[in-house]
Protein backbone atom coordinates (compact mmCIF):
# COMPACT_ATOMS: atom_id res chain seq x y z
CA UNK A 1 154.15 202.71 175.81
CA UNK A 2 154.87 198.91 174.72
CA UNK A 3 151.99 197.42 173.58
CA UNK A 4 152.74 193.86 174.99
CA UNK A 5 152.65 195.79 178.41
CA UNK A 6 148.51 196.82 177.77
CA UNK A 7 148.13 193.85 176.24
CA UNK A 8 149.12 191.78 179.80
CA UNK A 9 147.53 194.71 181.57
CA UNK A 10 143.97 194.11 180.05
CA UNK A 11 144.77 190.24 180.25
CA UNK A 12 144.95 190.53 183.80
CA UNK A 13 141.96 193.05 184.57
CA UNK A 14 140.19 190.16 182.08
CA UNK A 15 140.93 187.31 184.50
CA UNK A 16 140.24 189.47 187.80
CA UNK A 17 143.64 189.73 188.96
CA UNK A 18 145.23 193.05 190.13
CA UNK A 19 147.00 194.76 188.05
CA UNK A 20 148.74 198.86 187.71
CA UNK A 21 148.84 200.81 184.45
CA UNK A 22 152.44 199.69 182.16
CA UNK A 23 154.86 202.70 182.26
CA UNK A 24 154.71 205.57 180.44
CA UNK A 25 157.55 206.19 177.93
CA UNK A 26 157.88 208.02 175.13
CA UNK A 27 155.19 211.06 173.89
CA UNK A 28 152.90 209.49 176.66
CA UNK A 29 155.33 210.48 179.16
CA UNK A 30 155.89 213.68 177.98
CA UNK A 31 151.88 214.32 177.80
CA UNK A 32 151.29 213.57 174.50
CA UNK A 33 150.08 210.74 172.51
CA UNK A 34 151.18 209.04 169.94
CA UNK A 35 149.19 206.17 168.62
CA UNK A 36 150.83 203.56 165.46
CA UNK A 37 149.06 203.64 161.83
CA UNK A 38 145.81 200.96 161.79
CA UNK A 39 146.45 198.39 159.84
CA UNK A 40 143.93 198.51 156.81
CA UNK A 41 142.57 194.92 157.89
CA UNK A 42 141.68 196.08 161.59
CA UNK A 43 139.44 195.47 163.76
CA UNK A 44 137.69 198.74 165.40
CA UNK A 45 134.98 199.26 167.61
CA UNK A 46 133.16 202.11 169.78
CA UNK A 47 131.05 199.81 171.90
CA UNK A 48 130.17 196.65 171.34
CA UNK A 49 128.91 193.38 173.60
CA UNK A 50 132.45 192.99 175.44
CA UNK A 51 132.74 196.63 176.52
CA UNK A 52 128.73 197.10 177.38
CA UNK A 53 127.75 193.15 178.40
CA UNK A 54 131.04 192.48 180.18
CA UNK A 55 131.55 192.90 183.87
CA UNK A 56 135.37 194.47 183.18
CA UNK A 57 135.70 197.68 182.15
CA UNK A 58 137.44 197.09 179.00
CA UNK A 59 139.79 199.71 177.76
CA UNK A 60 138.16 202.46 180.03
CA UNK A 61 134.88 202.34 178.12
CA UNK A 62 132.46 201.43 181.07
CA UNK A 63 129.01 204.03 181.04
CA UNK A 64 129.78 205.13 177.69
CA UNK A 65 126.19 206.13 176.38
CA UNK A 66 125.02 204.89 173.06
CA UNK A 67 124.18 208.23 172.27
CA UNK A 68 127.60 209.48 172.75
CA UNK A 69 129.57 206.79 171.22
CA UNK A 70 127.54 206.94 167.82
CA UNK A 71 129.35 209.77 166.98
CA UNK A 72 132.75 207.64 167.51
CA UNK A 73 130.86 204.62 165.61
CA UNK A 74 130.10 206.70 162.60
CA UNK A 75 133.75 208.25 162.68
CA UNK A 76 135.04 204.49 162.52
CA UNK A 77 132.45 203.52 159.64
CA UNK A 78 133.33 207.00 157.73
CA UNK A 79 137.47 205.12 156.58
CA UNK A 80 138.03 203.38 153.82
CA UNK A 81 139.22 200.32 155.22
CA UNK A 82 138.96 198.07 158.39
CA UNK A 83 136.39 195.79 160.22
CA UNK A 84 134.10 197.96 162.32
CA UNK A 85 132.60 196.10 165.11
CA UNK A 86 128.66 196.94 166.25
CA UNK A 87 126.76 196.66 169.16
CA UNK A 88 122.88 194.95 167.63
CA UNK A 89 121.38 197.71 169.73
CA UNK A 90 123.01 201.22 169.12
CA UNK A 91 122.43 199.88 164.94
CA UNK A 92 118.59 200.10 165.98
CA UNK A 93 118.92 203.05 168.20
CA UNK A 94 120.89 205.24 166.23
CA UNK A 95 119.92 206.81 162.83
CA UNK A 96 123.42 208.51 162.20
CA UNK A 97 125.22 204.72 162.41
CA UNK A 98 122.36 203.72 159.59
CA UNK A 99 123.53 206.59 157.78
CA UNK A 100 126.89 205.62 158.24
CA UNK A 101 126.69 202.31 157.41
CA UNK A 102 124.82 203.04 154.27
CA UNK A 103 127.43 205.55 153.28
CA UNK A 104 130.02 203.10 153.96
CA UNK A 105 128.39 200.88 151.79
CA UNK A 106 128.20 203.12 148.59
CA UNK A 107 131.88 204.18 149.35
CA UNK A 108 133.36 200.58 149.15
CA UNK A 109 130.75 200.12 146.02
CA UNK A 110 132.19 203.04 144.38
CA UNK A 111 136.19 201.89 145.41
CA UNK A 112 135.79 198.65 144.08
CA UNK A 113 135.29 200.63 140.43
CA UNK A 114 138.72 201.72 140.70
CA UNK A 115 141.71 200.39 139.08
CA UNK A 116 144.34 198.41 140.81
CA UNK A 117 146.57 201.48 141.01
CA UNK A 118 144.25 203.68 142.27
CA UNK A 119 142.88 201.67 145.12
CA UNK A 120 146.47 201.61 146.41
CA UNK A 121 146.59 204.81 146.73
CA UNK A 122 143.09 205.51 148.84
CA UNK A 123 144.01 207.17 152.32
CA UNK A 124 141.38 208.81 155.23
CA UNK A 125 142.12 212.28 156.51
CA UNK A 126 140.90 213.50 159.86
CA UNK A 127 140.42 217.18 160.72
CA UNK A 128 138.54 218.56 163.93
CA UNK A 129 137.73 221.75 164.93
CA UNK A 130 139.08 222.61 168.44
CA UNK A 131 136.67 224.29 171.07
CA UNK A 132 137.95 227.90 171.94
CA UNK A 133 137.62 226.62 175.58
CA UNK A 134 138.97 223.21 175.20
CA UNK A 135 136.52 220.12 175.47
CA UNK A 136 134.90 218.08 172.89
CA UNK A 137 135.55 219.47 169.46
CA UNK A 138 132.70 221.46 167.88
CA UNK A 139 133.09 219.34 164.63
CA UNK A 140 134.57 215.90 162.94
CA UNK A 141 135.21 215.84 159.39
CA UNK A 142 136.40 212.67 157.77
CA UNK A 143 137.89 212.70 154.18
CA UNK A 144 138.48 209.79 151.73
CA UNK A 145 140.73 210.49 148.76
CA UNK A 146 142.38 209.21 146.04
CA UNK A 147 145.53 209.72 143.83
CA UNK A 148 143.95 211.00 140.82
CA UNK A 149 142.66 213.82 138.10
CA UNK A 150 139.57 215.16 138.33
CA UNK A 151 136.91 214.46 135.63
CA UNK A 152 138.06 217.24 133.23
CA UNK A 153 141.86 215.71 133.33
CA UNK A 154 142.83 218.37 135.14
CA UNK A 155 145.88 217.19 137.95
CA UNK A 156 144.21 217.66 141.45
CA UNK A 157 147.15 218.56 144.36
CA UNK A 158 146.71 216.43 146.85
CA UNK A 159 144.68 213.80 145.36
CA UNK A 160 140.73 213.60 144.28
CA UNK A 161 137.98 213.60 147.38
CA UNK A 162 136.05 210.60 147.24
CA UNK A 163 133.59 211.33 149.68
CA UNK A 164 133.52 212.58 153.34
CA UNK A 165 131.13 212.70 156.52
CA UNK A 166 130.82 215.82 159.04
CA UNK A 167 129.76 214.97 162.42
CA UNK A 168 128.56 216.99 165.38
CA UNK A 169 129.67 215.60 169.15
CA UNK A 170 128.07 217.93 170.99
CA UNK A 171 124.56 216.50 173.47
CA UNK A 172 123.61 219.83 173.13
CA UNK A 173 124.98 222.68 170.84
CA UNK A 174 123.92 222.77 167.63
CA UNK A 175 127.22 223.16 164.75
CA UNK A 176 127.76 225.03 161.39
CA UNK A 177 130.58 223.97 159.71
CA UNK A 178 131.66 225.93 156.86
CA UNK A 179 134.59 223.88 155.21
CA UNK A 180 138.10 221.82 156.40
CA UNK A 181 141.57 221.40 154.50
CA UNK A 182 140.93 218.31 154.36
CA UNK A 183 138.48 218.91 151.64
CA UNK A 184 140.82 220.99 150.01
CA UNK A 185 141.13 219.66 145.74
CA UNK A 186 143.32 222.50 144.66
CA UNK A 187 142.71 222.80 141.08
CA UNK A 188 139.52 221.52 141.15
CA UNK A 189 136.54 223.28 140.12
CA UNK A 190 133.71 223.85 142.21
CA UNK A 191 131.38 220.82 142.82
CA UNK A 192 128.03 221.02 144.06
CA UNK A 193 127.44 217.29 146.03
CA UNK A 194 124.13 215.47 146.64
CA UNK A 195 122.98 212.62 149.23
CA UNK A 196 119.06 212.51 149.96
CA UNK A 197 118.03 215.82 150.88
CA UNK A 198 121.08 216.98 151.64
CA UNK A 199 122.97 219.30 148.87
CA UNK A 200 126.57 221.49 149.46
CA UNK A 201 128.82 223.19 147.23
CA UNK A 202 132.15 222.57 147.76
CA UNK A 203 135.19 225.07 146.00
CA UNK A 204 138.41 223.84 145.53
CA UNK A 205 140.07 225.48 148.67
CA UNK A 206 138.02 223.21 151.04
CA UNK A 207 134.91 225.44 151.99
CA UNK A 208 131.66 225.80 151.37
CA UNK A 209 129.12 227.88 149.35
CA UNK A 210 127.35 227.77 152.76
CA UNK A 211 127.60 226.43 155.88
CA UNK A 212 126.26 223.29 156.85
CA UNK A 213 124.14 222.99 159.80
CA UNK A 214 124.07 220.05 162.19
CA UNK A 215 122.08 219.48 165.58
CA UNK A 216 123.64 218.26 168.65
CA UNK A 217 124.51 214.30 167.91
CA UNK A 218 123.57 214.94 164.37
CA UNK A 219 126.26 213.42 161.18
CA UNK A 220 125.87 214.18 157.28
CA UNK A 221 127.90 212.27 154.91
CA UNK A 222 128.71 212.23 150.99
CA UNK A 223 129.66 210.53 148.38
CA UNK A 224 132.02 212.71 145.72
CA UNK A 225 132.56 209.98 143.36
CA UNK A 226 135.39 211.15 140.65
């Protein structure tokens, strides 16, 4: 679809005036979606006070619980880059968007030890694991890496893993997640990774020494380093 189209369409729902969904071209019309890069300086946002305090449903997002769009709030806060918009309330509410935010923190910390070079090569890789039956995925994993060696000098395929977050979307099912390609550092060595009382061991090809356990609405998030 055109984006100037949505953009009139929410314009209009904004000022009360009626309004039908802009036609569907492209992937969209073929059933699939296709959505453009983010720009690195974005603005993104789960809820916040327009899309909770607002009489217009915004964007579709009217009854979405807090406790459901945490784990879309953490996802947002788990990139390298962007703005990410909060509502004062779920920030209170919700320990895994404090743990978020603090690993957000100490990732930014970390990338602003970087060189020049290096920084400009930082990217965030996505990888979910699918339900058998369809549904919300069982697990979110969310990778930061950079274009470089690993400590021994050793060239690392793919780029070095900076740090990365596993969430659990489920209300009610409880997760182990055992490893993503997105974690993958081939030629790497195996790392064992620390933050509070949480400890994995990560091998080159992505997995782990053991699974990691999550509870329903639960997150866990690292920091690699280099």
């Amino acid at each position: 679809f055109e984006h100037h189209e949505w953009v009139k369409h929410l314009r209009e729902l904004e000022m009360k005036r009626p309004s039908e969904l802009p036609e569907r071209v492209g992937t969209v019309e073929d059933g699939r979606m296709s959505t453009p890069l983010l720009a690195r300086n974005s603005i993104r946002f789960a809820r916040n006070h327009d899309t909770v305090c607002n009489d217009v449903p915004f964007y579709g997002l009217t009854g979405w619980s807090q406790a459901s769009a945490q784990v879309a709030a953490a996802w947002l806060l788990a990139t390298h880059d962007g703005s990410v918009l909060l509502l004062a309330d779920d920030v209170k509410k919700s320990r895994m968007i404090k743990e978020a935010l603090a690993y957000r923190k100490a990732l930014r910390s970390f990338i602003e030890s970087l060189t020049v070079e290096q920084r400009q090569t930082i990217r965030t890789e996505v990888r979910v694991k699918e339900a058998v039956d369809g549904g919300r995925p069982l697990s979110i994993c969310v990778a930061v890496r950079v274009d470089a060696g690993c400590p021994e000098g050793a060239e690392i395929n793919g780029g070095a893993l900076l740090g990365f977050c596993v969430l659990n979307p489920h209300p009610a099912g409880p997760v182990e997640f055992a490893g993503s390609v997105c974690l993958q550092q081939e030629g790497a060595s195996d790392r064992t990774i620390a933050t509070g009382d949480q400890k994995v061991v990560l091998h080159g090809d992505g997995t782990l020494n053991e699974p990691l356990r999550l509870a329903p609405y639960e997150g866990a998030f690292f920091l690699a380093g280099l």
